[in-house]
C-alpha atoms as a PDB file:
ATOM      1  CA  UNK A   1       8.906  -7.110  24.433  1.00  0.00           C
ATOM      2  CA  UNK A   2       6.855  -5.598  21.674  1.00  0.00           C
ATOM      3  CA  UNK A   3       5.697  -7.344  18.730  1.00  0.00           C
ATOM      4  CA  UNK A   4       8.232  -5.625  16.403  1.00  0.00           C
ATOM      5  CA  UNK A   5      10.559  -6.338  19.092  1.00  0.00           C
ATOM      6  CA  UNK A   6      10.275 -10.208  18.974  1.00  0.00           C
ATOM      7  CA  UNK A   7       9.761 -10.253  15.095  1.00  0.00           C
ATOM      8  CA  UNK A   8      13.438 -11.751  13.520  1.00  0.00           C
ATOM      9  CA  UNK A   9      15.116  -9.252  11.305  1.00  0.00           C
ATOM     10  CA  UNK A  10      14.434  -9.703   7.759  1.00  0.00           C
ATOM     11  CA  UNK A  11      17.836  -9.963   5.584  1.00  0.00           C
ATOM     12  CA  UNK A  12      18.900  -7.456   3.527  1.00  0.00           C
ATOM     13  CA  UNK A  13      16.645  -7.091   0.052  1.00  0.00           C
ATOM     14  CA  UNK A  14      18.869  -6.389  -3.042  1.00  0.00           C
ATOM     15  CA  UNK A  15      18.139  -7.863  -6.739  1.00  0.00           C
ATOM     16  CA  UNK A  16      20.142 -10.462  -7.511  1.00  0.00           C
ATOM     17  CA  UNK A  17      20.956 -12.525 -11.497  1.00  0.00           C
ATOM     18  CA  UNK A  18      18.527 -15.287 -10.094  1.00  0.00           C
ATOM     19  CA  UNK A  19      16.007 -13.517  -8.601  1.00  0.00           C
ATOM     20  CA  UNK A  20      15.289 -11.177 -11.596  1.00  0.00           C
ATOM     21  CA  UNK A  21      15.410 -14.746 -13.456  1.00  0.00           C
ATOM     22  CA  UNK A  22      12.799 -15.928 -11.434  1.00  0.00           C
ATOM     23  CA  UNK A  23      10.864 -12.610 -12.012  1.00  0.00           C
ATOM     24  CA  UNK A  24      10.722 -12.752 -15.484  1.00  0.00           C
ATOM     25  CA  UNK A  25       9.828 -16.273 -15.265  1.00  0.00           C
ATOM     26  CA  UNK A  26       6.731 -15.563 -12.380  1.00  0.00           C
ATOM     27  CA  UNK A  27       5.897 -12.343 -14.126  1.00  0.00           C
ATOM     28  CA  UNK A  28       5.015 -14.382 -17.598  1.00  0.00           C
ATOM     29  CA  UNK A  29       3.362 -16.870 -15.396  1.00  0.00           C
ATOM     30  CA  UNK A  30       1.283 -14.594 -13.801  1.00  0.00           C
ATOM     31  CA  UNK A  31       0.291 -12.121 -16.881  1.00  0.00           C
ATOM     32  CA  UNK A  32      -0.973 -15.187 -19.008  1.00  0.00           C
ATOM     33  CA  UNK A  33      -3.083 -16.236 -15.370  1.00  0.00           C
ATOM     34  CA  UNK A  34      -3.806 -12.662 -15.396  1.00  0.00           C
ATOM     35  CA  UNK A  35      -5.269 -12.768 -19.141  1.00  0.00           C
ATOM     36  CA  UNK A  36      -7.837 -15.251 -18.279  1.00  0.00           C
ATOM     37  CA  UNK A  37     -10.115 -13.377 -15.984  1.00  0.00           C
ATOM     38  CA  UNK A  38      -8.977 -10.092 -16.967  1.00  0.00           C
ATOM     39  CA  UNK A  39      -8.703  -8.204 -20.515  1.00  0.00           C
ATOM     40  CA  UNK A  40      -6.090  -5.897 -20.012  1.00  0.00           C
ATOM     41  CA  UNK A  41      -6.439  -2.811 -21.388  1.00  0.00           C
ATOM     42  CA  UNK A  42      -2.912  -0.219 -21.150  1.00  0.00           C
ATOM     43  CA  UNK A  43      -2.300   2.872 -22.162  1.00  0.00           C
ATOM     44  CA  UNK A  44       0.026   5.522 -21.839  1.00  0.00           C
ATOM     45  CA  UNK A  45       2.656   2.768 -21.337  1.00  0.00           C
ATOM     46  CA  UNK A  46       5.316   4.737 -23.577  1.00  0.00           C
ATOM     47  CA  UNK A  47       5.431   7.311 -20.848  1.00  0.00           C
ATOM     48  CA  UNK A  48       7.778   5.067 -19.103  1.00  0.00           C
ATOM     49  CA  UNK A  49      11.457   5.292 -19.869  1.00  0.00           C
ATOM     50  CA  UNK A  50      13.387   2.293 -21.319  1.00  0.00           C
ATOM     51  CA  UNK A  51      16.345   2.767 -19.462  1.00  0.00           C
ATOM     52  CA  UNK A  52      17.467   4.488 -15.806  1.00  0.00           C
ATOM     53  CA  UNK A  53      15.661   4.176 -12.677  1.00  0.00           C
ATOM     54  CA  UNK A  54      12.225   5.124 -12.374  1.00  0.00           C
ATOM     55  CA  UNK A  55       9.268   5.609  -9.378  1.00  0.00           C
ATOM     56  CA  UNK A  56       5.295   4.703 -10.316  1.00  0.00           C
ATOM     57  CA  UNK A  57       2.866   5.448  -7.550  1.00  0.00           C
ATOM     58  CA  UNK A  58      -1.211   4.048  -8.431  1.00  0.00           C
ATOM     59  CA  UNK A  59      -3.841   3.639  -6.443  1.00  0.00           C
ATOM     60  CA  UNK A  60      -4.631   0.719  -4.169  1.00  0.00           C
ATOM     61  CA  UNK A  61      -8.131  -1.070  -4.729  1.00  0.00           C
ATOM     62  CA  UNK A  62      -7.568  -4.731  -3.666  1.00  0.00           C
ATOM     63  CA  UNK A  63      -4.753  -7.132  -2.987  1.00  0.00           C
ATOM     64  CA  UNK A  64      -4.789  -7.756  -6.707  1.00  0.00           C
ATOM     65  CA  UNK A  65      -3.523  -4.431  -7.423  1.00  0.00           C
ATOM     66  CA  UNK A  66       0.673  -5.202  -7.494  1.00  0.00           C
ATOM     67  CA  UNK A  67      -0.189  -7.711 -10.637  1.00  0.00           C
ATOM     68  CA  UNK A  68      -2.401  -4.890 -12.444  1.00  0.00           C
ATOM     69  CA  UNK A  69       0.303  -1.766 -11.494  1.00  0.00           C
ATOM     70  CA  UNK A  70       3.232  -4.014 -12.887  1.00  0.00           C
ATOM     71  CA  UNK A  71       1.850  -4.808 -16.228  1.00  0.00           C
ATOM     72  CA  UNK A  72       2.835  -1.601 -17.975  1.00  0.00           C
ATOM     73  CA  UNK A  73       6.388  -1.950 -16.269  1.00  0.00           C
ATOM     74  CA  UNK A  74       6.733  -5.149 -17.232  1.00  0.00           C
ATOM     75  CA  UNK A  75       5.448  -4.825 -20.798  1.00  0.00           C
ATOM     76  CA  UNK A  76       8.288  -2.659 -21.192  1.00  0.00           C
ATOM     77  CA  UNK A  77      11.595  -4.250 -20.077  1.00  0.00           C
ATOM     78  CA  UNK A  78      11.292  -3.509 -15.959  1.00  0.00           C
ATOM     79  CA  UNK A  79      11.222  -5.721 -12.914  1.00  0.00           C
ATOM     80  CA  UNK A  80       9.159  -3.320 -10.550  1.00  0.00           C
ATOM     81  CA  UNK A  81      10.136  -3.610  -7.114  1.00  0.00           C
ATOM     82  CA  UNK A  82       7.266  -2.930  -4.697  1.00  0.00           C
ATOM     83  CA  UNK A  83       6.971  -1.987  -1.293  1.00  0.00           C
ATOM     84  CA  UNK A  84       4.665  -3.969   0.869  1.00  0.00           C
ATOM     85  CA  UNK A  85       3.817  -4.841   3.906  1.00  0.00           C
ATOM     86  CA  UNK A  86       6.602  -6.837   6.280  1.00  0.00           C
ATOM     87  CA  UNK A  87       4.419  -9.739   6.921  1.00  0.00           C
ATOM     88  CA  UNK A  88       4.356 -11.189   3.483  1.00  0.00           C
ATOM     89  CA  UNK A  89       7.867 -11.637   3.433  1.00  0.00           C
ATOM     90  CA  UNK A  90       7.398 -13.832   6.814  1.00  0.00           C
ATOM     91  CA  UNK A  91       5.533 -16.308   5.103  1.00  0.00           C
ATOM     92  CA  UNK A  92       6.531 -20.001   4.110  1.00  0.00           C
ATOM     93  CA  UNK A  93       6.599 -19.806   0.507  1.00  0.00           C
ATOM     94  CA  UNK A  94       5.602 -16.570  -0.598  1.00  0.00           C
ATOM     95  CA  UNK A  95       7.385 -14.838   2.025  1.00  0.00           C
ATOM     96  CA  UNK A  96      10.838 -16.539  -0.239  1.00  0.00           C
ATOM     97  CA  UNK A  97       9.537 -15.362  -3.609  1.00  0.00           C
ATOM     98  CA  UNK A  98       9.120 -11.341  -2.185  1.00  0.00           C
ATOM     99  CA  UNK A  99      12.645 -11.725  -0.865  1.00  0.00           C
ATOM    100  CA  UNK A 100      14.144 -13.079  -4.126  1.00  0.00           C
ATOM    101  CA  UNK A 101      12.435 -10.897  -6.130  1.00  0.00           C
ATOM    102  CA  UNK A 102      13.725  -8.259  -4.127  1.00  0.00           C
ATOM    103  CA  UNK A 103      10.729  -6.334  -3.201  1.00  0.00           C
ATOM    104  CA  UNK A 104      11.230  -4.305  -0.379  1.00  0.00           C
ATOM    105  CA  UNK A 105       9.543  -4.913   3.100  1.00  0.00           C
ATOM    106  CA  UNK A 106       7.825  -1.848   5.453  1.00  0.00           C
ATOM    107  CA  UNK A 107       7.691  -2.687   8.954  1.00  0.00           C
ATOM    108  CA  UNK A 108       4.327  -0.693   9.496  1.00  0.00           C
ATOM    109  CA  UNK A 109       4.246   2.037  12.546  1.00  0.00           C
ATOM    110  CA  UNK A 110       8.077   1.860  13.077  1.00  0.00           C
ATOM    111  CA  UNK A 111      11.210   3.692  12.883  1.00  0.00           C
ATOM    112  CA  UNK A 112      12.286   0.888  10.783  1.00  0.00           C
ATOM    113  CA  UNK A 113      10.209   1.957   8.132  1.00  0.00           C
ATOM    114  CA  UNK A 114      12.748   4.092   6.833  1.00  0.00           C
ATOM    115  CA  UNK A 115      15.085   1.327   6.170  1.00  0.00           C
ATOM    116  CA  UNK A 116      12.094   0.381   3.420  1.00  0.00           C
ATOM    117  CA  UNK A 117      12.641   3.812   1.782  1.00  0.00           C
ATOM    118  CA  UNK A 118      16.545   3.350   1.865  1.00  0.00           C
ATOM    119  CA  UNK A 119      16.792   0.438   0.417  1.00  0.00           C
ATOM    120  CA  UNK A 120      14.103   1.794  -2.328  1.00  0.00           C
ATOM    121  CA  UNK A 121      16.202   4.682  -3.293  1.00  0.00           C
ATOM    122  CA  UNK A 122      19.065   1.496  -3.923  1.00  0.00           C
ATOM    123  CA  UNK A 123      17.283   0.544  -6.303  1.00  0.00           C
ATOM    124  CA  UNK A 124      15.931   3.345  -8.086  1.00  0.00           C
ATOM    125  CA  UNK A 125      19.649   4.766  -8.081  1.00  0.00           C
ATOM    126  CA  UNK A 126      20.597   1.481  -9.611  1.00  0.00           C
ATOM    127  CA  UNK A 127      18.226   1.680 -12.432  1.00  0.00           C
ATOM    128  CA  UNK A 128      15.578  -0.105 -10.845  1.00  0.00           C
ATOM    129  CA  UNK A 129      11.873   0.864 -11.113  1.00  0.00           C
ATOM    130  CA  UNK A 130       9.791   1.420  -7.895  1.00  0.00           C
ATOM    131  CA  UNK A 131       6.302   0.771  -6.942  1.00  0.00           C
ATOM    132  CA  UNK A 132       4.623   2.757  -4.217  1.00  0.00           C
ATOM    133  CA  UNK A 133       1.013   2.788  -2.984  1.00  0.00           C
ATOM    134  CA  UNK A 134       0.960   6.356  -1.585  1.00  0.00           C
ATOM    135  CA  UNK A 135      -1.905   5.556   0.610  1.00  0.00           C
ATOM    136  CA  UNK A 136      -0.070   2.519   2.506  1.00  0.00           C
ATOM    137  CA  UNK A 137      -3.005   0.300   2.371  1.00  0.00           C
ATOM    138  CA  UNK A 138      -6.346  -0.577   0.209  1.00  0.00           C
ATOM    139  CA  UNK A 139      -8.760   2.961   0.019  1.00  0.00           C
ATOM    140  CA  UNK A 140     -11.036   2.934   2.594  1.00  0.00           C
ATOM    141  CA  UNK A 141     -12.769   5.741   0.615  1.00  0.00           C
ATOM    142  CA  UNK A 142     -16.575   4.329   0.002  1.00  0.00           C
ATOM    143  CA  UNK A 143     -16.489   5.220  -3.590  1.00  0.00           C
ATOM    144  CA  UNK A 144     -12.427   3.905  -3.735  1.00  0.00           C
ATOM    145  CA  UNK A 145     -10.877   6.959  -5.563  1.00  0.00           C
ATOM    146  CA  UNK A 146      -7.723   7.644  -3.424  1.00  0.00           C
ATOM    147  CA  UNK A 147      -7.733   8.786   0.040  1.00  0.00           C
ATOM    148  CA  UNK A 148      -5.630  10.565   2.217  1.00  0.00           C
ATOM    149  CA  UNK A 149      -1.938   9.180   2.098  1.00  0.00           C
ATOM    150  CA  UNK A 150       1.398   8.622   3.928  1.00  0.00           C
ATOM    151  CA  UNK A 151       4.585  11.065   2.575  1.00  0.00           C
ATOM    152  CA  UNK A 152       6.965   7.736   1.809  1.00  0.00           C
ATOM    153  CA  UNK A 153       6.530   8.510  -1.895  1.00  0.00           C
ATOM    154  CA  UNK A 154       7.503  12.359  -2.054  1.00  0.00           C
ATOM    155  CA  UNK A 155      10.208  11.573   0.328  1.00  0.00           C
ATOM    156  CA  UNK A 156      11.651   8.720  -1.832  1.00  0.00           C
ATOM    157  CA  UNK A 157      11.087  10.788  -5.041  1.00  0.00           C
ATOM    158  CA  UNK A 158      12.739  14.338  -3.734  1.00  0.00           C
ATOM    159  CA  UNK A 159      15.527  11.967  -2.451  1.00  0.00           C
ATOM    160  CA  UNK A 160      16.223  10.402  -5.542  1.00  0.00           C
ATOM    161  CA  UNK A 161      15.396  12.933  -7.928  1.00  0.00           C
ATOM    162  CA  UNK A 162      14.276   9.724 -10.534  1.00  0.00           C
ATOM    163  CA  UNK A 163      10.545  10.282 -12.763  1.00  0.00           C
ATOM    164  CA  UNK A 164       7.946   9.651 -11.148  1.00  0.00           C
ATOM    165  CA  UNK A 165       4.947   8.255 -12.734  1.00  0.00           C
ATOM    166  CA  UNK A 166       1.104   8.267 -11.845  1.00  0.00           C
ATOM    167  CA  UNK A 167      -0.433   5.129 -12.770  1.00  0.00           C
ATOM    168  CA  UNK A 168      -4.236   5.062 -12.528  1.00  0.00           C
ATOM    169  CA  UNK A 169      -6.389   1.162 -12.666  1.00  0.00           C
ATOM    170  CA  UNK A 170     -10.211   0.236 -12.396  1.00  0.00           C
ATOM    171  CA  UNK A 171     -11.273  -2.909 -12.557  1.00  0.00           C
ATOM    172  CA  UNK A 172      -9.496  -5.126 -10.115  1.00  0.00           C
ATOM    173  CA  UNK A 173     -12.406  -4.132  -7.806  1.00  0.00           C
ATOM    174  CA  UNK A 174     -15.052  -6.190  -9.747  1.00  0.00           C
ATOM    175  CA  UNK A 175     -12.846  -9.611  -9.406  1.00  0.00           C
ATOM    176  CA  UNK A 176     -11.582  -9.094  -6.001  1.00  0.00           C
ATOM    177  CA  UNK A 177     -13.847  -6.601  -3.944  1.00  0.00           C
ATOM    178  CA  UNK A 178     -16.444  -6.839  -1.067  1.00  0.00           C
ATOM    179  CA  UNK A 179     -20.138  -6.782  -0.836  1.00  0.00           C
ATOM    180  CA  UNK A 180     -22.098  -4.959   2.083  1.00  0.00           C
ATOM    181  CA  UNK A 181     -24.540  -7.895   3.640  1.00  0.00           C
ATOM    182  CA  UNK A 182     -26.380  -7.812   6.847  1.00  0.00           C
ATOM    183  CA  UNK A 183     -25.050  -9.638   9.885  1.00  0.00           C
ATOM    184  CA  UNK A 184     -26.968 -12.063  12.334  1.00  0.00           C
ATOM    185  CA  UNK A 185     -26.795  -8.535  14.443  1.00  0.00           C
ATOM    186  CA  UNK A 186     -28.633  -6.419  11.743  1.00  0.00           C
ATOM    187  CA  UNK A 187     -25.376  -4.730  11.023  1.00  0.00           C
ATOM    188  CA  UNK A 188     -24.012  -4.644   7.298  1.00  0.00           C
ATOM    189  CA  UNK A 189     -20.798  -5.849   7.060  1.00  0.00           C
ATOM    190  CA  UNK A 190     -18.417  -6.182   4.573  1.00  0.00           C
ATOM    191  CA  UNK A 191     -17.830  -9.948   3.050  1.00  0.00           C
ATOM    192  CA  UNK A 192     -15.092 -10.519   0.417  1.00  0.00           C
ATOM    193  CA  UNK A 193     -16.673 -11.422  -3.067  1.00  0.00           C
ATOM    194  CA  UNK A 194     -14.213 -13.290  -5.762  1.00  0.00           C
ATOM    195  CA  UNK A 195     -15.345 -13.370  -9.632  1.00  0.00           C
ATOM    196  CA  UNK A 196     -13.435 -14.475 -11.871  1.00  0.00           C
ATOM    197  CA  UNK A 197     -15.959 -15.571 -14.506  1.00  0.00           C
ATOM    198  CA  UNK A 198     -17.230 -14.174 -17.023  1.00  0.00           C
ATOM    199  CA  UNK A 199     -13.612 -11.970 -17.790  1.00  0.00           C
ATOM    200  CA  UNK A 200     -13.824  -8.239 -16.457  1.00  0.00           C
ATOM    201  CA  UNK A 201     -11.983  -5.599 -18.443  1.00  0.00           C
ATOM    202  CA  UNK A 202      -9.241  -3.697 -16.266  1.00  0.00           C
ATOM    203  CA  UNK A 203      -7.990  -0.599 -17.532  1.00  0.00           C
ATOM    204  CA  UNK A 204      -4.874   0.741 -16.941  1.00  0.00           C
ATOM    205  CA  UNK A 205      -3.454   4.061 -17.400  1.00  0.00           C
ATOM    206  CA  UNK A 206       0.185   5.876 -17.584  1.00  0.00           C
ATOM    207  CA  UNK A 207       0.582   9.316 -17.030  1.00  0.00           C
ATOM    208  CA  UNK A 208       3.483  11.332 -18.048  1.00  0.00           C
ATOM    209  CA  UNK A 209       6.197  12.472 -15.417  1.00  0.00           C
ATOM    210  CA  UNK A 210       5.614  14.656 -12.438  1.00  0.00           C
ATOM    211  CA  UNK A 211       7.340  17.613 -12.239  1.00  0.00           C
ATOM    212  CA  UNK A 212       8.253  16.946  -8.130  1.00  0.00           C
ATOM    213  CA  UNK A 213      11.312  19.885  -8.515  1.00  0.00           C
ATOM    214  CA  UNK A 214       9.053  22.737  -8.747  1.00  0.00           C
ATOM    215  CA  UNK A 215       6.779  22.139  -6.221  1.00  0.00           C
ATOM    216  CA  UNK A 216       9.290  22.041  -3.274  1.00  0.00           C
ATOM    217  CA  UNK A 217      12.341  25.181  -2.602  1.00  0.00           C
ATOM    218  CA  UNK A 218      15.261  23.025  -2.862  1.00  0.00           C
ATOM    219  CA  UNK A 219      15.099  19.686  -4.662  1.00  0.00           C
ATOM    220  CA  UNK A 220      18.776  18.458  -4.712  1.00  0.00           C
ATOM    221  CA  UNK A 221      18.700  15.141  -2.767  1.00  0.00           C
ATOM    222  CA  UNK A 222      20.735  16.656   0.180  1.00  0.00           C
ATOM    223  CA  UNK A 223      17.949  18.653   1.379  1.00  0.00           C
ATOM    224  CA  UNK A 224      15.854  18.235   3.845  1.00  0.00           C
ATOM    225  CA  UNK A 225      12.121  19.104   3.458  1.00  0.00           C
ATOM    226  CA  UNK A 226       9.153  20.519   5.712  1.00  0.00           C
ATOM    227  CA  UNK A 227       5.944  18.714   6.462  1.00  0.00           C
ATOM    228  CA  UNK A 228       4.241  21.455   4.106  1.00  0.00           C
ATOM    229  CA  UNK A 229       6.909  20.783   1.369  1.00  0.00           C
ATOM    230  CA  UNK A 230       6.212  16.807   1.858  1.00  0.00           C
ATOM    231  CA  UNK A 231       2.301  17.500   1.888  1.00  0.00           C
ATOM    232  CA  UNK A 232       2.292  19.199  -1.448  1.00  0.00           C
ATOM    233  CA  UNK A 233       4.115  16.537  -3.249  1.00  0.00           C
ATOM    234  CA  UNK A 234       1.909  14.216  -1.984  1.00  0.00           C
ATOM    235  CA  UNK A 235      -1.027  15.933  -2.951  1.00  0.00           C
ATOM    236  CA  UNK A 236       0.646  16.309  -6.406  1.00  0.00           C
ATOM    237  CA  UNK A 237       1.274  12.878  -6.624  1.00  0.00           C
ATOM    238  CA  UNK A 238      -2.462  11.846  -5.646  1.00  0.00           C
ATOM    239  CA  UNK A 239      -3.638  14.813  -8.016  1.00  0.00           C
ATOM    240  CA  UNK A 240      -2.323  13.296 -11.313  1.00  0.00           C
ATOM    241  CA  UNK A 241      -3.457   9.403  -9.908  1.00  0.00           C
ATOM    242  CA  UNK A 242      -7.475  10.821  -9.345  1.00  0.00           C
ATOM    243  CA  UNK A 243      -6.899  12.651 -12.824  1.00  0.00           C
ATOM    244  CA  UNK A 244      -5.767   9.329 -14.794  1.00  0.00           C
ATOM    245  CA  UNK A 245      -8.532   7.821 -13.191  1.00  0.00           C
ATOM    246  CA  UNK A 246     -11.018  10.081 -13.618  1.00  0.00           C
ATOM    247  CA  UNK A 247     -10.197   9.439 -17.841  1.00  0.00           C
ATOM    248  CA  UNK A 248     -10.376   5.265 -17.192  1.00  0.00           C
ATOM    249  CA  UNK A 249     -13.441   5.413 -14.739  1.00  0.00           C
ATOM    250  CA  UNK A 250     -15.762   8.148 -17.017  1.00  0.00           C
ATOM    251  CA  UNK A 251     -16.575  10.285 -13.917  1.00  0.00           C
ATOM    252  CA  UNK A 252     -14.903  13.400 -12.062  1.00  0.00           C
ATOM    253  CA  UNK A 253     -14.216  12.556  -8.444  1.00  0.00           C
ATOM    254  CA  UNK A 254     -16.010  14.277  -5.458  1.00  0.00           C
ATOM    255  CA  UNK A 255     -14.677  17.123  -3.812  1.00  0.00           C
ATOM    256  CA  UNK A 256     -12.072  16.489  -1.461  1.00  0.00           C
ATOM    257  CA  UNK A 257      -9.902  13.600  -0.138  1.00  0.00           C
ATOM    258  CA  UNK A 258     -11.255  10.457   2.000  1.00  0.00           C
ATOM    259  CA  UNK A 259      -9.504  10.703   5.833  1.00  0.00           C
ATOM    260  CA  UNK A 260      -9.500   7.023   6.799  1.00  0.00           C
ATOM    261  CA  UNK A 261      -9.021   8.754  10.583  1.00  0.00           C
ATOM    262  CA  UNK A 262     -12.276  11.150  10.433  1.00  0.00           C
ATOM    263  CA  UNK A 263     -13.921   8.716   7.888  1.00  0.00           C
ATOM    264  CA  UNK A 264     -14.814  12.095   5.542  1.00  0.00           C
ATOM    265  CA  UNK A 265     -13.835  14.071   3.042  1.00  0.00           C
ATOM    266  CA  UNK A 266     -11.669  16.682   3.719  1.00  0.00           C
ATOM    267  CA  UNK A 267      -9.475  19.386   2.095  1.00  0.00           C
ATOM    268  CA  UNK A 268      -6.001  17.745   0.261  1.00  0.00           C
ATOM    269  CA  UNK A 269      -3.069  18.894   2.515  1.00  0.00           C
ATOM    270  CA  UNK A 270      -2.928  17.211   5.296  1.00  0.00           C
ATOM    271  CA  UNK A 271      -0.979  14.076   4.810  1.00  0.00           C
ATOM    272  CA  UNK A 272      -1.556  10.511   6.995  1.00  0.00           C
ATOM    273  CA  UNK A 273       0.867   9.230   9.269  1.00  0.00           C
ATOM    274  CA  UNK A 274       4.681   9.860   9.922  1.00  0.00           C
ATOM    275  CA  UNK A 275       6.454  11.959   8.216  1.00  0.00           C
ATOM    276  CA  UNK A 276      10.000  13.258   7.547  1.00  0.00           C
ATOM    277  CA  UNK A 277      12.966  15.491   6.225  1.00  0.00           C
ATOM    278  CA  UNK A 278      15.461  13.216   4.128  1.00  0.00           C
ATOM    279  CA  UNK A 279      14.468   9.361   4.539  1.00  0.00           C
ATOM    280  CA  UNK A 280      13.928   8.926   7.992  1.00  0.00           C
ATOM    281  CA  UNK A 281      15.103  12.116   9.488  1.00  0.00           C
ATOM    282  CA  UNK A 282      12.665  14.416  11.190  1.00  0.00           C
ATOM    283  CA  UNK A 283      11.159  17.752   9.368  1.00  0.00           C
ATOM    284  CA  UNK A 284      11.756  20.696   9.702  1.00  0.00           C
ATOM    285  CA  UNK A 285       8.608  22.811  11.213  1.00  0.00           C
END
């Protein structure tokens, strides 16, 4: 039996009058804990809208990332529901907060990944607001602008039709990032380094809405969309994140996109990992 196999099915996610409750209550919780190793500096945050579901994809730094993205959502009315890794909702106690909260689980490398984007779209058709990290994971790029990313964002997005938002961040890296050292070996290796103290500044940026319908032929959320069509909204969607960041970091990014596979820079338009028509169904060639 596989290990997805043997893993218990997680219960359906869907937000419930207690758990959004118990959101606002964690969310205050964690902004003022926030506040006191971080000054928190957002703009753009009038971008989003005050009412009707909503999508934000940012780029991924560090595990601190979900508290930094939500801020501007929060700030404004929203309970962000993100998607994350399956794991975390396996836990003892955390593992109960995701699943009250309602964030939405993504069993990594299977079919049942899909279910992740299904529920998503739920939510966003509910009025909900939706957080994606395009790139599935932390940025392996060296220099951690974005890298190469999955399509589970321009699927969701075309299939909803909702706004989608880039949100750009840069300073999470400073309290929660790594540090190359030298190993007994010789080799440098990568050791977690945690600062807290003295405060870092974070910035945080909005941009203003994508337009996702022009970039593919047919964006009613019937249709079903090519790996090309998939690609470009991707790229798009990583586009307008590097060029938020790009304001909040001072710098223009290098040429090209990091591939976590080749471990270079390569041309945008290629996208990582599975991809697919409508959620879950196969594209067309």
């Amino acid at each position: 039996m596989s290990g997805q196999q043997g893993k218990q099915a997680l219960p359906e996610i869907e937000p419930t009058a207690s758990g959004d409750a118990l959101y606002k209550v964690l969310g205050n919780a964690a902004r003022g804990l926030y506040k006191l190793i971080a000054r928190v500096e957002i703009t753009g945050r009038e971008n989003l809208p005050k009412s009707g579901g909503y999508i934000i994809v940012a780029n991924h730094t560090t595990e601190l990332d979900p508290v930094t993205v939500a801020f501007p959502a929060f700030v404004e009315g929203a309970l962000p529901r993100f998607l994350a890794k399956d794991s975390l909702f396996r836990a003892p106690v955390l593992g109960y907060i995701m699943r009250k909260l309602a964030h939405i689980p993504v069993v990594r490398g299977s079919v049942d990944a899909r279910k992740s984007l299904i529920t998503a779209r739920k939510i966003v058709e509910a009025g909900g607001a939706v957080v994606i990290f395009p790139e599935g994971t932390t940025t392996h790029d060296p220099q951690l602008w974005p890298m190469q990313a999955r399509t589970g964002a321009a699927r969701l997005a075309l299939a909803t039709g909702a706004p989608v938002f880039p949100v750009a961040h840069w300073g999470d890296e400073q309290i929660l990032g790594y540090v190359d050292e030298p190993g007994e070996d010789g080799r440098i290796k990568e050791k977690r380094k945690i600062s807290l103290f003295p405060r870092k500044t974070v910035r945080v940026k909005v941009g203003k809405a994508l337009d996702i319908a022009s970039l593919v032929e047919d964006a009613s959320p019937e249709a079903k969309h090519t790996r090309t069509e998939l690609g470009v909204v991707t790229d798009a969607m990583l586009d307008a994140i590097t060029a938020e960041l790009e304001k909040i970091r001072g710098e223009k990014a290098p040429e090209g996109r990091w591939n976590p596979r080749t471990k270079r820079r390569e041309a945008p338009g290629t996208p990582s990992g599975p991809v697919g028509g409508a959620l879950g169904e196969p594209d067309e060639k």
